[in-house]
N, C-alpha and C. Protein backbone atom coordinates (compact mmCIF):
# COMPACT_ATOMS: atom_id res chain seq x y z
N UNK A 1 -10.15 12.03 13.85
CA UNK A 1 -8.98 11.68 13.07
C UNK A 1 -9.26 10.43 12.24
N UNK A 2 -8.72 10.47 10.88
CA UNK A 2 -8.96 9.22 10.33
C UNK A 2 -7.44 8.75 10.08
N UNK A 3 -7.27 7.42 9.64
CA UNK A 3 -5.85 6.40 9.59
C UNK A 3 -6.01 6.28 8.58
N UNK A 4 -4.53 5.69 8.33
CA UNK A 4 -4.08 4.88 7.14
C UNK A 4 -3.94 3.66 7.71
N UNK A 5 -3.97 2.65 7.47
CA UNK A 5 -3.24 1.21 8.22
C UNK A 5 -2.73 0.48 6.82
N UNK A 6 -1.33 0.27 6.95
CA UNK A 6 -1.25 -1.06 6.23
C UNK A 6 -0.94 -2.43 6.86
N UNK A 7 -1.76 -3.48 6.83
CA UNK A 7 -2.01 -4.53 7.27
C UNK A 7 -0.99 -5.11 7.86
N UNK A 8 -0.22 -5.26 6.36
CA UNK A 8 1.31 -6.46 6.29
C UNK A 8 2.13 -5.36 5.64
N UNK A 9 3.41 -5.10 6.37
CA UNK A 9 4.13 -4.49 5.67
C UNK A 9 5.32 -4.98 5.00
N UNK A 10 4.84 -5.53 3.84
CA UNK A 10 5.89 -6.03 2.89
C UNK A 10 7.41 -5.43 2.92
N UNK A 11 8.32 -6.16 2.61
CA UNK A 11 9.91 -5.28 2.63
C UNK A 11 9.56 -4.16 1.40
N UNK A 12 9.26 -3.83 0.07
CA UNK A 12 8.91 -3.09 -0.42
C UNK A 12 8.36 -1.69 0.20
N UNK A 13 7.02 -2.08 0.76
CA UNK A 13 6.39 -0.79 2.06
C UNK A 13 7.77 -0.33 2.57
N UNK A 14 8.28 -1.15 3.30
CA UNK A 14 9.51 -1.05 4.20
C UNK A 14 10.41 0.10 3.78
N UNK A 15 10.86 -0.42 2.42
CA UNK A 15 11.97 0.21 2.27
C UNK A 15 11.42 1.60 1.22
N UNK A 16 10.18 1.75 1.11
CA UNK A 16 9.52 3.00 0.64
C UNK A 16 9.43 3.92 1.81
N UNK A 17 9.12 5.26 1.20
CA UNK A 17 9.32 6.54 2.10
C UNK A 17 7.87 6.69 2.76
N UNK A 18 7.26 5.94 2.40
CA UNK A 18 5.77 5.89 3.01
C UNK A 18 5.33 5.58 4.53
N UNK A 19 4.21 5.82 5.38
CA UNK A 19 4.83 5.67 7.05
C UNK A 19 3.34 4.84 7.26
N UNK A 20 3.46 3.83 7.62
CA UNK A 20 2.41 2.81 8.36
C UNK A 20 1.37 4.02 10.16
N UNK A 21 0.13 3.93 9.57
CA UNK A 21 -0.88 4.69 10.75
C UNK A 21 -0.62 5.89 10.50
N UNK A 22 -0.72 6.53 9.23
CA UNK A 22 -0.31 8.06 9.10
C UNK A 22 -2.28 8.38 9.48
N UNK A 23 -2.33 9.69 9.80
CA UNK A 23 -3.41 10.27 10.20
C UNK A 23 -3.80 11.55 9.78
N UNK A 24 -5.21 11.85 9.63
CA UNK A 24 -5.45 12.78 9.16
C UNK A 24 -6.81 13.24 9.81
N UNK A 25 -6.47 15.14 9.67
CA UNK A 25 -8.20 15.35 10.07
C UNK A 25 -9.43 15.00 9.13
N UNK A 26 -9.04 14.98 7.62
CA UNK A 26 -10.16 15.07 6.69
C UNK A 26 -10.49 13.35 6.09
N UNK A 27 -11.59 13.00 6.57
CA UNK A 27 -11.64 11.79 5.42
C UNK A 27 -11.81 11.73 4.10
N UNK A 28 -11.43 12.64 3.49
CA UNK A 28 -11.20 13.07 1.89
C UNK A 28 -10.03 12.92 2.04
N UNK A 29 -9.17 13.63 2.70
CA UNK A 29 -7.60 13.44 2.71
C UNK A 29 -7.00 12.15 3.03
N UNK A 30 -7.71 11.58 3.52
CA UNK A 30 -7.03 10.04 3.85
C UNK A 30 -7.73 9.30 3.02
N UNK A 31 -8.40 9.56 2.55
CA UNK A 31 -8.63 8.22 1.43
C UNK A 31 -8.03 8.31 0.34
N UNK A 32 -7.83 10.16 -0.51
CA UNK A 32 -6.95 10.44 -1.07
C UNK A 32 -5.91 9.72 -1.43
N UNK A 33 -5.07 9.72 -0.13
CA UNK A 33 -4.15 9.38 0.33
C UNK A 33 -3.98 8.25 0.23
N UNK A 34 -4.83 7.24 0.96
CA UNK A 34 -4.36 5.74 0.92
C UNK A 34 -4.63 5.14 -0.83
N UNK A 35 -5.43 5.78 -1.85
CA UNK A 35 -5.80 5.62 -2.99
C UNK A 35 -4.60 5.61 -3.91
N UNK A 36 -4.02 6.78 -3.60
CA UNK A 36 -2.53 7.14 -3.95
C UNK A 36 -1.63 6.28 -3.51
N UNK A 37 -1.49 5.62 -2.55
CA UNK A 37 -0.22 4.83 -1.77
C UNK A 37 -0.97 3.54 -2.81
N UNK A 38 -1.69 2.92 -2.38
CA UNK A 38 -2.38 1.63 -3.11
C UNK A 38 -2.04 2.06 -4.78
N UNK A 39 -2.21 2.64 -5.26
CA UNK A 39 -1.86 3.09 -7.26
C UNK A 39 -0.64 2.74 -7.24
N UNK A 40 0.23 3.38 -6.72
CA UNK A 40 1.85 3.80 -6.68
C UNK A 40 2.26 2.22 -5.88
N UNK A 41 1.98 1.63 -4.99
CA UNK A 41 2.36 0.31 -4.69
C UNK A 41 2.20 -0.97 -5.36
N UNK A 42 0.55 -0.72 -6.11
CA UNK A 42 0.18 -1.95 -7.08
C UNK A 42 1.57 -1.75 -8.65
N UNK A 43 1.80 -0.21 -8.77
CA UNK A 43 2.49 0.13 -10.10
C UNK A 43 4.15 -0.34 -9.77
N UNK A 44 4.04 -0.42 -8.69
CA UNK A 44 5.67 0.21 -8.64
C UNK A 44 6.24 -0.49 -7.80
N UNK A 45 5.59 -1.14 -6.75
CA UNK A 45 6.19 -2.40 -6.22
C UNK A 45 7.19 -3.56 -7.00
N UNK A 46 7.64 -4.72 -6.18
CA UNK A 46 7.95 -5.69 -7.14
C UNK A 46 6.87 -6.61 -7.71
N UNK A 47 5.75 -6.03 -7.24
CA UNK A 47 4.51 -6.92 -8.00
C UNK A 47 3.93 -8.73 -7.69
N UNK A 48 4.99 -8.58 -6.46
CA UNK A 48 4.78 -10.16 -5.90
C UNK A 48 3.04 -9.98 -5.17
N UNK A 49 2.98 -8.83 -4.72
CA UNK A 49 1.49 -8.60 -3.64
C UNK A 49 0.56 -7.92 -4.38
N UNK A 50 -0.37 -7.72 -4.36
CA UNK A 50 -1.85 -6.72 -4.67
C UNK A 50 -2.26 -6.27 -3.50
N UNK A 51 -2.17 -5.14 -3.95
CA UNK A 51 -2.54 -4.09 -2.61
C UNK A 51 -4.11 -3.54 -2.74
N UNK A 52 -5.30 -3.36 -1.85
CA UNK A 52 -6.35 -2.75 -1.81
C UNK A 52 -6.66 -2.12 -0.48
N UNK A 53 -7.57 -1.27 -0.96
CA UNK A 53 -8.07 -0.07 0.44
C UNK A 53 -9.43 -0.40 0.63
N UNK A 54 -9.79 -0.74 2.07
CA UNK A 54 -10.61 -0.88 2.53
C UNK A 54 -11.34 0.01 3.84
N UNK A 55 -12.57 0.74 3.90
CA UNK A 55 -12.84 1.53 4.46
C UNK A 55 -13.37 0.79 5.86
N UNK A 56 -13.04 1.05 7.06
CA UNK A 56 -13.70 0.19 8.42
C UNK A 56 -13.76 1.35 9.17
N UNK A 57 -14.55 1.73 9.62
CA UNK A 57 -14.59 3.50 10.43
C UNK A 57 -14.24 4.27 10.38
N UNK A 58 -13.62 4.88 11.04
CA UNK A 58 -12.33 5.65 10.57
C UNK A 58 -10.92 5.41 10.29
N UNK A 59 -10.72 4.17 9.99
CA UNK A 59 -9.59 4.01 9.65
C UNK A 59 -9.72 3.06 7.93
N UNK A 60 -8.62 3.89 6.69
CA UNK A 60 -8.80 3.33 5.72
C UNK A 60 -7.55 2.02 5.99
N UNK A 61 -8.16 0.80 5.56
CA UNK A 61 -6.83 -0.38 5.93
C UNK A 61 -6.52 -0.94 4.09
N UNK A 62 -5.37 -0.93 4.09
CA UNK A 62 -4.42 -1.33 2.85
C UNK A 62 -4.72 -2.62 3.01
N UNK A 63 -5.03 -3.68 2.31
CA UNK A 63 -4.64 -5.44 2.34
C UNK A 63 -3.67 -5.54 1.45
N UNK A 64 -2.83 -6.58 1.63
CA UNK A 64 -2.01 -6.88 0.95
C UNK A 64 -2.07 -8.55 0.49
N UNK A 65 -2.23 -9.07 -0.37
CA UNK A 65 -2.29 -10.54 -0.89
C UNK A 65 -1.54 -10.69 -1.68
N UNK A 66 -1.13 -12.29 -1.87
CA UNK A 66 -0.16 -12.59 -3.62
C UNK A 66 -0.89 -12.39 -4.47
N UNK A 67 0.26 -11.92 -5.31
CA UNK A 67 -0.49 -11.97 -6.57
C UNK A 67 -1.19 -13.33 -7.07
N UNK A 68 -1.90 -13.74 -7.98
CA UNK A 68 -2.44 -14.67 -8.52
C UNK A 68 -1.66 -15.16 -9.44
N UNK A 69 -1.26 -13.86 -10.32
CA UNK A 69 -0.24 -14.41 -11.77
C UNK A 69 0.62 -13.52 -11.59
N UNK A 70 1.94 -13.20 -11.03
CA UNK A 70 2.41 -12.10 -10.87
C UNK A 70 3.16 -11.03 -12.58
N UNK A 71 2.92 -10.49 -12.08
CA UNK A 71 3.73 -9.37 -13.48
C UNK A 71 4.85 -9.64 -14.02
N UNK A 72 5.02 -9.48 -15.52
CA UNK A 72 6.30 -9.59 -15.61
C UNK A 72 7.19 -8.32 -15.38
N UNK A 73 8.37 -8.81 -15.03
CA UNK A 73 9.16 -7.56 -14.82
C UNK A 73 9.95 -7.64 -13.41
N UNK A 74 10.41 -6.30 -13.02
CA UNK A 74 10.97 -6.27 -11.56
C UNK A 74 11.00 -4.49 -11.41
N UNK A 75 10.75 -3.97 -10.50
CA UNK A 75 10.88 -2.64 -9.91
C UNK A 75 12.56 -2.48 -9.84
N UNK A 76 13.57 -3.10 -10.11
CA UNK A 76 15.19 -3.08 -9.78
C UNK A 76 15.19 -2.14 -8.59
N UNK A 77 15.02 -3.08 -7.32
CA UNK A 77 15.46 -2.81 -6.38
C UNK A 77 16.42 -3.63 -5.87
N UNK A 78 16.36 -5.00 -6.79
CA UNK A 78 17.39 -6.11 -6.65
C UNK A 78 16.99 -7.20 -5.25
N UNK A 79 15.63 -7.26 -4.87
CA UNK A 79 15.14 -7.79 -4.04
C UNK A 79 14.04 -8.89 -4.46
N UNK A 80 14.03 -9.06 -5.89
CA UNK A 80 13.05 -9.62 -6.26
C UNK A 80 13.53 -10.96 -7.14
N UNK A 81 14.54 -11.62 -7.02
CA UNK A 81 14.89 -12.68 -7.36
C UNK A 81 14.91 -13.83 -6.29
């Protein structure tokens, strides 16, 4: 079985439909996968964090850090002021 892990789960993660230690038989499918969650989180978040995937055995792990310069804008989830 391979994982997903996300590290830190930001209120964003949180309140997304996405599920922290999801698992899979294929490691094509989970990296897929966490590639996709990391795109869609760096895009679509409120952009306070940078998200990356990192491969450690079988499990792919999400990091999450501040941004450096954060984005302009807001995702209007109304959580980002």
């Amino acid at each position: 079985m391979f994982t997903i892990n996300v590290e830190k789960e930001c209120g964003c993660f949180q309140r997304s439909p996405y599920e922290n230690n999801m698992q899979f038989g294929s490691k094509d499918d989970a990296l897929l996968q966490a590639q996709l969650m990391v795109n869609h989180m760096n895009s679509k978040f409120c952009q306070k964090h940078e998200f990356e995937v990192r491969e450690d055995g079988n499990t792919f792990a999400i990091g999450v850090d501040m941004r450096t310069q954060p984005r302009s804008g807001c995702c209007g989830g109304g959580h980002c002021s």
